[in-house]
N, C-alpha and C. Protein backbone atom coordinates (compact mmCIF):
# COMPACT_ATOMS: atom_id res chain seq x y z
N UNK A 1 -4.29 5.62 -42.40
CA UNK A 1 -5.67 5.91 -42.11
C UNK A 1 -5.80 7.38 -41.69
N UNK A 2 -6.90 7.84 -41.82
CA UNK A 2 -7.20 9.42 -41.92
C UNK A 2 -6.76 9.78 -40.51
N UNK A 3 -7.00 10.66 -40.21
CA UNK A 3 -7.41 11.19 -38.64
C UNK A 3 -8.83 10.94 -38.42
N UNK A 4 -9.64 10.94 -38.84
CA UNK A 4 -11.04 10.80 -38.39
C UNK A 4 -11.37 9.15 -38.45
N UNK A 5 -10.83 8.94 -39.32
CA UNK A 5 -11.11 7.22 -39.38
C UNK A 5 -10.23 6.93 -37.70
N UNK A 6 -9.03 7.57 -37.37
CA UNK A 6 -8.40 6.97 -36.36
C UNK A 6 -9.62 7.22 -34.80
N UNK A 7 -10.23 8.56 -35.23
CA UNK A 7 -10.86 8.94 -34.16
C UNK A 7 -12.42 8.31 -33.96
N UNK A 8 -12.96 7.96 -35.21
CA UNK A 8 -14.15 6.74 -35.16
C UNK A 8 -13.60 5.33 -34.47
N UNK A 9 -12.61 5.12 -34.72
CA UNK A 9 -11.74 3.85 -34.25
C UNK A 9 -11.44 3.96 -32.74
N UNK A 10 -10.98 4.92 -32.55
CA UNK A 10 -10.63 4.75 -30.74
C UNK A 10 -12.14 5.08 -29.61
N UNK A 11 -12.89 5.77 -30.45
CA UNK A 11 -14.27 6.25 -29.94
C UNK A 11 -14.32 5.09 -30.05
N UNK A 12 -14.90 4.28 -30.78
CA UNK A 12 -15.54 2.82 -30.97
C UNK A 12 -15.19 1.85 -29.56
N UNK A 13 -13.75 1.73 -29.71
CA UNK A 13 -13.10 0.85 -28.99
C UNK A 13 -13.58 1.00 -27.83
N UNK A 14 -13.54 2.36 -26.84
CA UNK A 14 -13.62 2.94 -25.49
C UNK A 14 -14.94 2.48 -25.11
N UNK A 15 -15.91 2.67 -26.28
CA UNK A 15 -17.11 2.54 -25.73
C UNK A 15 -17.89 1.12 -25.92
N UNK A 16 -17.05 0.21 -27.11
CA UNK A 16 -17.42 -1.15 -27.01
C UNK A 16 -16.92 -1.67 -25.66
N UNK A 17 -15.57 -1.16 -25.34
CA UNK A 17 -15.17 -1.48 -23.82
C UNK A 17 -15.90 -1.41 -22.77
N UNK A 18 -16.49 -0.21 -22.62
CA UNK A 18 -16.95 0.43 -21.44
C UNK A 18 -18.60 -0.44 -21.73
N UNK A 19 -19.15 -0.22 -22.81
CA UNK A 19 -20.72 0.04 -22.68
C UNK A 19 -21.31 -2.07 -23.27
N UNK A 20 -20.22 -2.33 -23.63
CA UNK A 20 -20.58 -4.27 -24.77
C UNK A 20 -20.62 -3.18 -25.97
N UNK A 21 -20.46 -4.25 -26.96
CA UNK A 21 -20.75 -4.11 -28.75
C UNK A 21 -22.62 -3.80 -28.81
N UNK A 22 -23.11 -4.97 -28.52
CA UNK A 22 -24.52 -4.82 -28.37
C UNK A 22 -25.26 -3.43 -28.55
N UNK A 23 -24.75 -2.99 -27.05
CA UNK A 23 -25.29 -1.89 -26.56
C UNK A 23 -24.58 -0.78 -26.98
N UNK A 24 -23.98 -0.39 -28.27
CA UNK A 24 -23.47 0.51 -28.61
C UNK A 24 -23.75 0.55 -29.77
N UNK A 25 -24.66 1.62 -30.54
CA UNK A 25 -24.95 1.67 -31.80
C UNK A 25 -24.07 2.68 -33.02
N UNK A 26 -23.83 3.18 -34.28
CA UNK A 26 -23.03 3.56 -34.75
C UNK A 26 -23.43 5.35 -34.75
N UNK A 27 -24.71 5.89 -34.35
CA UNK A 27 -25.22 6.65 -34.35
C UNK A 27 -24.32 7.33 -32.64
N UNK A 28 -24.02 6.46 -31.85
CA UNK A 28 -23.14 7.03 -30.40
C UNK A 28 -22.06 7.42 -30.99
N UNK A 29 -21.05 6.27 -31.46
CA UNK A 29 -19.94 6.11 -32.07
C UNK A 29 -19.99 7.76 -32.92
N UNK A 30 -20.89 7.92 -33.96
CA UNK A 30 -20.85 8.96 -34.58
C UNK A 30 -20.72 10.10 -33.69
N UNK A 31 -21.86 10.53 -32.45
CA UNK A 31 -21.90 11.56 -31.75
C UNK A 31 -20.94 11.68 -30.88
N UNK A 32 -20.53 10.44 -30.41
CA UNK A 32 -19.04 10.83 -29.65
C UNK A 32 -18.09 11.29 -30.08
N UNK A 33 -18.00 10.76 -31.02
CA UNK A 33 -16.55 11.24 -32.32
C UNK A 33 -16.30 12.71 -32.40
N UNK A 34 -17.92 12.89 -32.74
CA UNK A 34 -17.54 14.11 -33.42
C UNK A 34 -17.86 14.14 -34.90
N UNK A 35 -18.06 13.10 -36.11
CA UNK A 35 -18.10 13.31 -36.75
C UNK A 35 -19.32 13.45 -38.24
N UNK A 36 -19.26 13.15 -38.97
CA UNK A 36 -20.88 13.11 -39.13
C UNK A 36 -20.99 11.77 -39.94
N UNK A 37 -22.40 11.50 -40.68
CA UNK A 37 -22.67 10.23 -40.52
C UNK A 37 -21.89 9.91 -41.35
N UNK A 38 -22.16 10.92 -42.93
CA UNK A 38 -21.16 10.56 -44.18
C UNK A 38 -19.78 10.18 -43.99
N UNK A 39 -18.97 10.95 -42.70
CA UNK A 39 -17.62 10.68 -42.53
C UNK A 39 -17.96 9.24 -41.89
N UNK A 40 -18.52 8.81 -41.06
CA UNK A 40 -18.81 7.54 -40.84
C UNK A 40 -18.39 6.29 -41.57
N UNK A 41 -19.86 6.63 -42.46
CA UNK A 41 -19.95 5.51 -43.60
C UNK A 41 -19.03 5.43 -44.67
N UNK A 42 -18.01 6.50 -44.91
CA UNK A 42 -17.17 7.18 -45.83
C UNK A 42 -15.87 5.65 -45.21
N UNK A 43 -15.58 5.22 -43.60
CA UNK A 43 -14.65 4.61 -43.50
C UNK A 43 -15.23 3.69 -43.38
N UNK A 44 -16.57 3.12 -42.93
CA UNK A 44 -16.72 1.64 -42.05
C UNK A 44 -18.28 1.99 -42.72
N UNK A 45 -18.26 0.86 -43.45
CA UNK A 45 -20.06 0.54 -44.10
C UNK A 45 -20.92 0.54 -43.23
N UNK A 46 -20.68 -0.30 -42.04
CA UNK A 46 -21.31 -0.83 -41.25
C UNK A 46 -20.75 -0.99 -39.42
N UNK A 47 -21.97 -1.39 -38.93
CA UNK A 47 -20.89 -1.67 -37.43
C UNK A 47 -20.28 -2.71 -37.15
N UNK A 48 -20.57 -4.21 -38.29
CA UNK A 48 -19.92 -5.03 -38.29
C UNK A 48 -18.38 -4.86 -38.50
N UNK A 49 -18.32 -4.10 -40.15
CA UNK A 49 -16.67 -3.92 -40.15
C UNK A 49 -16.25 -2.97 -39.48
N UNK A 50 -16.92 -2.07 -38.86
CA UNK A 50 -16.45 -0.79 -37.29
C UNK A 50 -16.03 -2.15 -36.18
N UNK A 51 -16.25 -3.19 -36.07
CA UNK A 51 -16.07 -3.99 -34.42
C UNK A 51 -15.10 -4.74 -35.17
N UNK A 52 -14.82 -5.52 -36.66
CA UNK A 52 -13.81 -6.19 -37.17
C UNK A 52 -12.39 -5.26 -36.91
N UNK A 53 -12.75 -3.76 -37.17
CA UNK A 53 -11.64 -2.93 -37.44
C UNK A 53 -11.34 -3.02 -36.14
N UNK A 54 -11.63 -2.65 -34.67
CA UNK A 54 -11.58 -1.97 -34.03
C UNK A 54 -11.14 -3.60 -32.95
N UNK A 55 -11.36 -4.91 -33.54
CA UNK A 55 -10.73 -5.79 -33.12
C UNK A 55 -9.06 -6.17 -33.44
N UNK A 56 -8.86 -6.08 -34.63
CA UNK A 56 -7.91 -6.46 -35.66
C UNK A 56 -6.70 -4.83 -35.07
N UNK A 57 -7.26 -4.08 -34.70
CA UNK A 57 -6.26 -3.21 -34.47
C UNK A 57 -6.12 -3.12 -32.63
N UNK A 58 -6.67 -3.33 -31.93
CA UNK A 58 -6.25 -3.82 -30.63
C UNK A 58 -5.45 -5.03 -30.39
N UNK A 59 -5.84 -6.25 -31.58
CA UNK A 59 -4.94 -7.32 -31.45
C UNK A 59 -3.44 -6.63 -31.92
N UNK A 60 -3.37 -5.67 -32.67
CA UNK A 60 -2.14 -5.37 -33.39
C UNK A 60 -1.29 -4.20 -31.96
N UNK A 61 -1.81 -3.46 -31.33
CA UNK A 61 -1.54 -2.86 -30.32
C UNK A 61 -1.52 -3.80 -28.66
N UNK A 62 -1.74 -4.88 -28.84
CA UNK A 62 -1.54 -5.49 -27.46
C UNK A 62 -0.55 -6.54 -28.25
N UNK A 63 -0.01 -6.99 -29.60
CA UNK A 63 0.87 -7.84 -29.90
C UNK A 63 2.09 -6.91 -29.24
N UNK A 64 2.06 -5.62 -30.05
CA UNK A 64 3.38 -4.96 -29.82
C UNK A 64 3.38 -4.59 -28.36
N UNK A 65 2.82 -4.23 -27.56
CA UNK A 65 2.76 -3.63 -26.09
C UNK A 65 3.37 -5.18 -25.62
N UNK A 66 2.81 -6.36 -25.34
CA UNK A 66 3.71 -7.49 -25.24
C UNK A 66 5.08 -7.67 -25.82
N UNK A 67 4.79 -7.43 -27.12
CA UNK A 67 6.22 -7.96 -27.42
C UNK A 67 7.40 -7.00 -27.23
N UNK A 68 6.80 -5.41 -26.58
CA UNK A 68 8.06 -4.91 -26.09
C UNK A 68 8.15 -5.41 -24.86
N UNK A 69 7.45 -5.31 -23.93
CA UNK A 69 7.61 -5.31 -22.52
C UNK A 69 8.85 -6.84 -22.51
N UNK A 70 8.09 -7.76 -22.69
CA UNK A 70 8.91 -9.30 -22.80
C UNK A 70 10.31 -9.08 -23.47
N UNK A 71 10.08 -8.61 -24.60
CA UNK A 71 11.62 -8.21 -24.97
C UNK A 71 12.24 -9.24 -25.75
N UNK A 72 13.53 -9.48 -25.12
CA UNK A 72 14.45 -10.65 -26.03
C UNK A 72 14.58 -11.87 -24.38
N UNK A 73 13.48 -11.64 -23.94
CA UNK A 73 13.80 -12.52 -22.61
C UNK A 73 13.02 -13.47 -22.79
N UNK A 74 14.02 -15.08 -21.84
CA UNK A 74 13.59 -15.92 -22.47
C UNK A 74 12.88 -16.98 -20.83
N UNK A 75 12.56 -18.06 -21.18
CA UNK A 75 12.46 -19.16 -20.47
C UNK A 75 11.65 -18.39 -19.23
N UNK A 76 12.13 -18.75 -17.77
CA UNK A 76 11.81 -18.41 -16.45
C UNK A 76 11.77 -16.70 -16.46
N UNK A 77 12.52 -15.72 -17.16
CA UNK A 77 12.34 -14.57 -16.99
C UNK A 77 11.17 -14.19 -18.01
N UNK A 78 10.85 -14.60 -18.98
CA UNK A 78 10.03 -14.45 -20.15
C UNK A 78 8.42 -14.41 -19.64
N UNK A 79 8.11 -15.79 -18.41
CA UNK A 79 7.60 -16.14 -17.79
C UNK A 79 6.70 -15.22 -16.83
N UNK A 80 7.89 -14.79 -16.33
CA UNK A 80 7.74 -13.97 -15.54
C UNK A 80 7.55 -12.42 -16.03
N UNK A 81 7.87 -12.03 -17.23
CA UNK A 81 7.25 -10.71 -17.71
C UNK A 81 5.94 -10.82 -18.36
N UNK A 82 5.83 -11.93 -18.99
CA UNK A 82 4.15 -12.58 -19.48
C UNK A 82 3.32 -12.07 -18.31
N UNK A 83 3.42 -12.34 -17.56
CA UNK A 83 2.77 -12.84 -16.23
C UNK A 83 2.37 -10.80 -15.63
N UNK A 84 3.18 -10.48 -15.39
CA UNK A 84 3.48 -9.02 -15.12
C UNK A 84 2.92 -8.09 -16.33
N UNK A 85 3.02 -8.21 -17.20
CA UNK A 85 2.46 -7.52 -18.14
C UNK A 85 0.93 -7.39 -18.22
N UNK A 86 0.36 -8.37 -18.12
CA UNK A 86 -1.06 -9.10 -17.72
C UNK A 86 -1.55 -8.07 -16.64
N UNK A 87 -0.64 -8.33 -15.06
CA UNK A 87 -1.23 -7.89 -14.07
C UNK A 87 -1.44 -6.14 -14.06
N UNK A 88 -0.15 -6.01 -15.08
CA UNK A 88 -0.87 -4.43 -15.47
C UNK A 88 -1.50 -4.09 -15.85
N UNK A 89 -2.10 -5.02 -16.70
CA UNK A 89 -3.41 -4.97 -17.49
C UNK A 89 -4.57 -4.87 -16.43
N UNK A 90 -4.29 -5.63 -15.84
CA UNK A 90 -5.36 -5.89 -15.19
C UNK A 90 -5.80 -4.58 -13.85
N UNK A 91 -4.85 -4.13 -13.63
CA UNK A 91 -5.28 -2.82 -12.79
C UNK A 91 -5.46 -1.46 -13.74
N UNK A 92 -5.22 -1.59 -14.69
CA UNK A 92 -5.52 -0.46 -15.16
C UNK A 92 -7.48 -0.20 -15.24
N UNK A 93 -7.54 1.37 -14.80
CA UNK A 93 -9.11 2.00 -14.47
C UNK A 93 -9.94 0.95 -15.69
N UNK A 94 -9.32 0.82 -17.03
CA UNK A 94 -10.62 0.70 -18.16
C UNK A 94 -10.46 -0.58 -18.57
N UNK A 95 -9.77 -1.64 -17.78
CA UNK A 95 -10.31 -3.25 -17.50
C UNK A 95 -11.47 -3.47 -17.62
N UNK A 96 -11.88 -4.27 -18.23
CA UNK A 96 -12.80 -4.45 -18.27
C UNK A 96 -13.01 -6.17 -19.06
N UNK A 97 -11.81 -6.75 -18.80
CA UNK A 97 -11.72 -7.91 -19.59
C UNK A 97 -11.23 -8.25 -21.14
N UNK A 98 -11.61 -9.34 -21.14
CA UNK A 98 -11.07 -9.54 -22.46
C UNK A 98 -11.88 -9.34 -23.70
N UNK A 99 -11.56 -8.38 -24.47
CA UNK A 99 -12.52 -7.37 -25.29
C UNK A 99 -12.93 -8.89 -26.24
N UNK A 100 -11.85 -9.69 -27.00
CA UNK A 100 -12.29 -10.33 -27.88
C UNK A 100 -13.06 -11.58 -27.21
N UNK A 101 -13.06 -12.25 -26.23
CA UNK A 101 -14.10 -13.11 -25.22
C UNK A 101 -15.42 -11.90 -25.03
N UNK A 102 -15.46 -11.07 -24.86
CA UNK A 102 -17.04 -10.35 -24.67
C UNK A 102 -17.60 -10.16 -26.46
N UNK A 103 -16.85 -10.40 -27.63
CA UNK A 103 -16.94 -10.11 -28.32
C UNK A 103 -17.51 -11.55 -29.21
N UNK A 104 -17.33 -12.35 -28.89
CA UNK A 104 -17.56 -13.45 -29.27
C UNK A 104 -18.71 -14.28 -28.59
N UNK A 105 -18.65 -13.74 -27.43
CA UNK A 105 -20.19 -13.87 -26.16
C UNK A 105 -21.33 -13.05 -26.68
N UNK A 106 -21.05 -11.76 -27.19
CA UNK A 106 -22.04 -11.14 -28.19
C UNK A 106 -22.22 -11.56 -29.22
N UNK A 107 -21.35 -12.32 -30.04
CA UNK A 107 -21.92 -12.22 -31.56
C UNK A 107 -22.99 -13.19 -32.07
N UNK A 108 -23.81 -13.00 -32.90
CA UNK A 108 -24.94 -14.07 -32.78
C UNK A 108 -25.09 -14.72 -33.64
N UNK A 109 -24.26 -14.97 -34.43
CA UNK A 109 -23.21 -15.76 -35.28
C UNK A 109 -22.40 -16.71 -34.86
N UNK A 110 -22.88 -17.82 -35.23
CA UNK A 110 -21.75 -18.82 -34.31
C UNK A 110 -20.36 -19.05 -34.73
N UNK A 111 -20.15 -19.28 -36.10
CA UNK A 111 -18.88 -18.52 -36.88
C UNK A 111 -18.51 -17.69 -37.38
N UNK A 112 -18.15 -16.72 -37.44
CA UNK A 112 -17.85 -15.66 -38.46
C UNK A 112 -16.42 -14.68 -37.78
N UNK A 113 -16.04 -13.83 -39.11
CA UNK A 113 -15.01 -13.00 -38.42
C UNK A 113 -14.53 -12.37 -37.37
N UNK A 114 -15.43 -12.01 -36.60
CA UNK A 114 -15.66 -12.14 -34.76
C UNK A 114 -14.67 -13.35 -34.58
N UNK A 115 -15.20 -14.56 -34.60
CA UNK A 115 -14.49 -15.64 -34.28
C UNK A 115 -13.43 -15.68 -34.73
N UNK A 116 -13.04 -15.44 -35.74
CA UNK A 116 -12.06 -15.81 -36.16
C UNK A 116 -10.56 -15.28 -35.72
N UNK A 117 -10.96 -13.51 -35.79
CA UNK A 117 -10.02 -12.80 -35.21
C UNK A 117 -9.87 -12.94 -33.75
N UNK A 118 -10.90 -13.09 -32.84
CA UNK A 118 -10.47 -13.61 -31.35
C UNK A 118 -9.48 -15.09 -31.49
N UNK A 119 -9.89 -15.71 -32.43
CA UNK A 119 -8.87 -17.12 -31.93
C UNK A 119 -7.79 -17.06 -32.46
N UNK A 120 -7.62 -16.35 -33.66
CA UNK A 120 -6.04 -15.59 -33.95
C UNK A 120 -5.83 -14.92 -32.69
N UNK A 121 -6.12 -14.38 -31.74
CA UNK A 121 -6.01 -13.61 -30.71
C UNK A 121 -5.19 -14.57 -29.80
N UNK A 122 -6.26 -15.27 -29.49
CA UNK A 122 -5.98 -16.42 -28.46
C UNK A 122 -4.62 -17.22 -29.03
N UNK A 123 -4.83 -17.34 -30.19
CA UNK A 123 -3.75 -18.33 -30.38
C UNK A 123 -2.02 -17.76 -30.40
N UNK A 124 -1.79 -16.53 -30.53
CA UNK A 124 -0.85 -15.77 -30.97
C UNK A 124 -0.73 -15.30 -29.49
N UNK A 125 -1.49 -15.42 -28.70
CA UNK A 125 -0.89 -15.66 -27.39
C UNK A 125 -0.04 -16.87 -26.71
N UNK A 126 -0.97 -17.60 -27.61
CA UNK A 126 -0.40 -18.97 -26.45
C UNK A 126 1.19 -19.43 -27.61
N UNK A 127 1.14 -19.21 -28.82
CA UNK A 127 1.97 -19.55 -29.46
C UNK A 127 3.34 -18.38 -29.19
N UNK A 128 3.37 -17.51 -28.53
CA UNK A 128 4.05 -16.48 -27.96
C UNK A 128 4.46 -17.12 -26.45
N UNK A 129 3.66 -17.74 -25.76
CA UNK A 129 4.40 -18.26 -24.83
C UNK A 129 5.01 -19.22 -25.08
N UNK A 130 4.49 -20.16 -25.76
CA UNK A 130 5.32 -21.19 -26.04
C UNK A 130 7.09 -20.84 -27.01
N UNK A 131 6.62 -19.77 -27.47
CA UNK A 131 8.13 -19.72 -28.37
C UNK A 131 8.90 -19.08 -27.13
N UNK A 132 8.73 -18.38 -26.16
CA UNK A 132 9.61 -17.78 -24.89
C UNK A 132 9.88 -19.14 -23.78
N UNK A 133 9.24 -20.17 -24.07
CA UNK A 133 9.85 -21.42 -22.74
C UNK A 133 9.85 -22.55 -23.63
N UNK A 134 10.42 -22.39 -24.91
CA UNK A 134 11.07 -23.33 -26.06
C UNK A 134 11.92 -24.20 -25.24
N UNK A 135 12.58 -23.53 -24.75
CA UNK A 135 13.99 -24.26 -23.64
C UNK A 135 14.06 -24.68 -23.12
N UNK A 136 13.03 -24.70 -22.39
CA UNK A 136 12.72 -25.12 -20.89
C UNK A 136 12.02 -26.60 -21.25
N UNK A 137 12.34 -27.66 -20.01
CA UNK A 137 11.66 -28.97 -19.99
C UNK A 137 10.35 -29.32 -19.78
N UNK A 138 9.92 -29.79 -20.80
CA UNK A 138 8.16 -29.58 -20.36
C UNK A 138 7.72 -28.44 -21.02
N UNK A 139 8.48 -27.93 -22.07
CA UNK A 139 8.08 -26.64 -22.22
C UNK A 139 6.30 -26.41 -22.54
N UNK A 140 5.12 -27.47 -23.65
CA UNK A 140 4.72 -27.82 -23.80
C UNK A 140 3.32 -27.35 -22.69
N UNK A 141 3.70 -28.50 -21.72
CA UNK A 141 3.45 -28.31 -20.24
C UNK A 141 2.69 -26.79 -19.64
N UNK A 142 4.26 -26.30 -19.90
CA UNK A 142 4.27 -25.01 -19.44
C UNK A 142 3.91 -23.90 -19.57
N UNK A 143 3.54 -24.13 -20.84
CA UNK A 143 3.13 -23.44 -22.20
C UNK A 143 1.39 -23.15 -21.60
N UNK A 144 1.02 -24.39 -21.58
CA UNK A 144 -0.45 -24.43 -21.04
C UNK A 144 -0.92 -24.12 -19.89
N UNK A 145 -0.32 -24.58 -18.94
CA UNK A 145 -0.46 -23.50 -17.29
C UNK A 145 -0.09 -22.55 -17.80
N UNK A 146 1.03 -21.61 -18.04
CA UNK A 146 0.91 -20.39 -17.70
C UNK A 146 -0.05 -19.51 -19.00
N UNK A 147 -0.53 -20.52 -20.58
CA UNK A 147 -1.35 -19.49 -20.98
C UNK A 147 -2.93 -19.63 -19.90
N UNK A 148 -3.56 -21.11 -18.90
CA UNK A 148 -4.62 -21.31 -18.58
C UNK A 148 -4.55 -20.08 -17.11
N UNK A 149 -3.25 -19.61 -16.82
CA UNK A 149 -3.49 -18.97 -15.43
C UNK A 149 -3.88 -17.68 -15.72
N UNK A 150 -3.05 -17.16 -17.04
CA UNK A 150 -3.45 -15.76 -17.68
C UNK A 150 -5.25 -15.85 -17.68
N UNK A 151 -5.57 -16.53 -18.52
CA UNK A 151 -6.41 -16.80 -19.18
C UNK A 151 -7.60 -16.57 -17.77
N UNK A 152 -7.60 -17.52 -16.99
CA UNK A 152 -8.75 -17.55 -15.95
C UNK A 152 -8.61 -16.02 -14.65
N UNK A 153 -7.21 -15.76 -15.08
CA UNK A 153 -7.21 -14.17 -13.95
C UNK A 153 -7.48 -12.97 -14.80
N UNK A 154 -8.05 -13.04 -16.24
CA UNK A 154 -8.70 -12.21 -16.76
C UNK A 154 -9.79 -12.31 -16.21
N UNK A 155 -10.69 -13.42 -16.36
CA UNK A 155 -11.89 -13.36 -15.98
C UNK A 155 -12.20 -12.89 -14.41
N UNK A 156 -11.38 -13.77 -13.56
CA UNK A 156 -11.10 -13.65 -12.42
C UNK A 156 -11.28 -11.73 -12.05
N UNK A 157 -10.76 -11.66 -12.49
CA UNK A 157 -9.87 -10.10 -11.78
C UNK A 157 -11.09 -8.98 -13.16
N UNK A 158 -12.11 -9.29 -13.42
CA UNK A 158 -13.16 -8.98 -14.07
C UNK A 158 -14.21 -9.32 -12.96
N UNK A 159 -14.23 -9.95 -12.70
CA UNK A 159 -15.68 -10.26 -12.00
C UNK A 159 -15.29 -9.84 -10.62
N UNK A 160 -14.40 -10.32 -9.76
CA UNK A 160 -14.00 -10.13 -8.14
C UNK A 160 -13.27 -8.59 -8.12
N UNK A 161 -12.68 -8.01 -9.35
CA UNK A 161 -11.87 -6.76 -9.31
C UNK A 161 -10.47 -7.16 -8.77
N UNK A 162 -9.47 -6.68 -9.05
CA UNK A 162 -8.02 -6.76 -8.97
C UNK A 162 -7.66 -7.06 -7.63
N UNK A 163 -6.96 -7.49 -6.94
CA UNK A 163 -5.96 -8.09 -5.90
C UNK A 163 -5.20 -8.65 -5.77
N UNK A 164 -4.12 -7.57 -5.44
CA UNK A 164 -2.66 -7.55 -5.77
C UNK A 164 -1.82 -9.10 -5.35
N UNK A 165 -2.65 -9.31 -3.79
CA UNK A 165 -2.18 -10.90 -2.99
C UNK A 165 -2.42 -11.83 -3.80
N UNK A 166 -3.91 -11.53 -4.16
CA UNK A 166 -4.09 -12.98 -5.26
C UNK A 166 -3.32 -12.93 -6.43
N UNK A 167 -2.75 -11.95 -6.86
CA UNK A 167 -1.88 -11.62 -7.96
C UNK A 167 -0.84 -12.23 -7.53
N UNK A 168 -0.26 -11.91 -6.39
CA UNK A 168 1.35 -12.54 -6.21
C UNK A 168 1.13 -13.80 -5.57
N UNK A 169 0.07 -14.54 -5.19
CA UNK A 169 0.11 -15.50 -5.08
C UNK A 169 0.08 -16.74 -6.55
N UNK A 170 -0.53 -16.40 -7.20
CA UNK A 170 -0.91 -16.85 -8.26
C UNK A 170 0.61 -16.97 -9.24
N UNK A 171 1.15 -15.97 -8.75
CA UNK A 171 2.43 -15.71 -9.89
C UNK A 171 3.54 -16.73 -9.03
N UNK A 172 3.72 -16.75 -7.59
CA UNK A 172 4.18 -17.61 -6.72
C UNK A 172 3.75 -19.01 -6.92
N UNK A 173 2.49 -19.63 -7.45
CA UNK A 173 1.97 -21.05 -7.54
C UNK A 173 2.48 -21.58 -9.22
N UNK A 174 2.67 -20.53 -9.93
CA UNK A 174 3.34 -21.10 -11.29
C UNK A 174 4.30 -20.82 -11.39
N UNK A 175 5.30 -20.62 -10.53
CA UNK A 175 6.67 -20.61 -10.45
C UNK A 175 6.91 -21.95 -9.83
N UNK A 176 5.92 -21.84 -8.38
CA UNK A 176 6.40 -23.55 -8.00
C UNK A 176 6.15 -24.55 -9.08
N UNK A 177 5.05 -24.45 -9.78
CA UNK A 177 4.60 -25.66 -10.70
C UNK A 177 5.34 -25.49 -11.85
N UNK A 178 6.20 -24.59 -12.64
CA UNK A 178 7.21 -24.53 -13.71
C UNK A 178 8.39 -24.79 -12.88
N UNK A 179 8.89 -24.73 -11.51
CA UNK A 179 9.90 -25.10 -10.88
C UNK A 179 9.71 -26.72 -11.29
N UNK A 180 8.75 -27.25 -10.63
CA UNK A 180 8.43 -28.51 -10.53
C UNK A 180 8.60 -29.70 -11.89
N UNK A 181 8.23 -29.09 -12.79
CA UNK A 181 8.46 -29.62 -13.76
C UNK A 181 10.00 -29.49 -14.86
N UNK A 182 10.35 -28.34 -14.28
CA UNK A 182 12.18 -28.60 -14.79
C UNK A 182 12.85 -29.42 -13.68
């Protein structure tokens, strides 16, 4: 992809982040960039396939940012970098939640590629935990608490803002409850 297509793409992203999809029209996107309209329309017809693109390549940059951090680690340590990886997420300044859940809360479409790519999202998460506590008893189980704890301290730590106690408590209550069940 060009350089300018990359730079319509990360403009996009920052400010679907910061501002909702909604409230961000392609005419910002353009003036933020930098670029002009023709270079615009030259990569992305529309702002539909500008929010498809700009989904489909964050899912592809938070697969790999996970799948280094986690590594070749498995079961209870795997667990435990899932978990940590998240909470970095979650303090970083431009949190702001889960881009593909605000993205699917906007769309006014009850099915469409929006949807589709968030639940590839969702699912390539939870199917990522489950292949790291394969081993483990109950894995199944386990699989589902720790994708439902991720899952609700996004929102969580979106609405109340980050805290670190509730963080290590939280990471302390699914250790007892994956203790519990091996």
């Amino acid at each position: 992809m060009s350089k300018s297509a990359n730079k319509i793409l990360a403009t996009a992203e920052v400010l679907f982040n910061r501002d909702n999809f909604s409230a961000v029209g392609v005419d910002l996107i353009r003036d933020v960039s930098g670029c002009s309209k023709t270079t615009m329309y030259t990569y992305f017809k529309n702002k539909q396939q500008l929010v498809l693109k700009v989904l489909k390549e964050r899912d592809q940059r938070f697969r790999e940012s996970l799948q280094n951090f986690v590594g070749e680690a498995q079961d209870i340590e795997a667990l435990d970098k899932i978990y940590d990886w998240h909470i970095q997420w979650f303090q970083q300044d431009h949190f702001k939640g889960c881009l593909f859940i605000r993205a699917v809360a906007e769309s006014t479409i009850k099915e469409n590629e929006v949807h589709e790519i968030s639940k590839a999202h969702k699912q390539w998460i939870y199917l990522f935990i489950s292949t790291k506590v394969q081993n483990l008893k109950h894995a199944d189980a386990i699989t589902e608490l720790c994708y439902n704890f991720i899952e609700s301290l996004i929102s969580r730590f979106l609405v109340e803002g980050f805290n670190q106690d509730i963080a290590d408590q939280n990471k302390a209550l699914l250790k007892l409850l994956v203790g519990k069940l091996q």
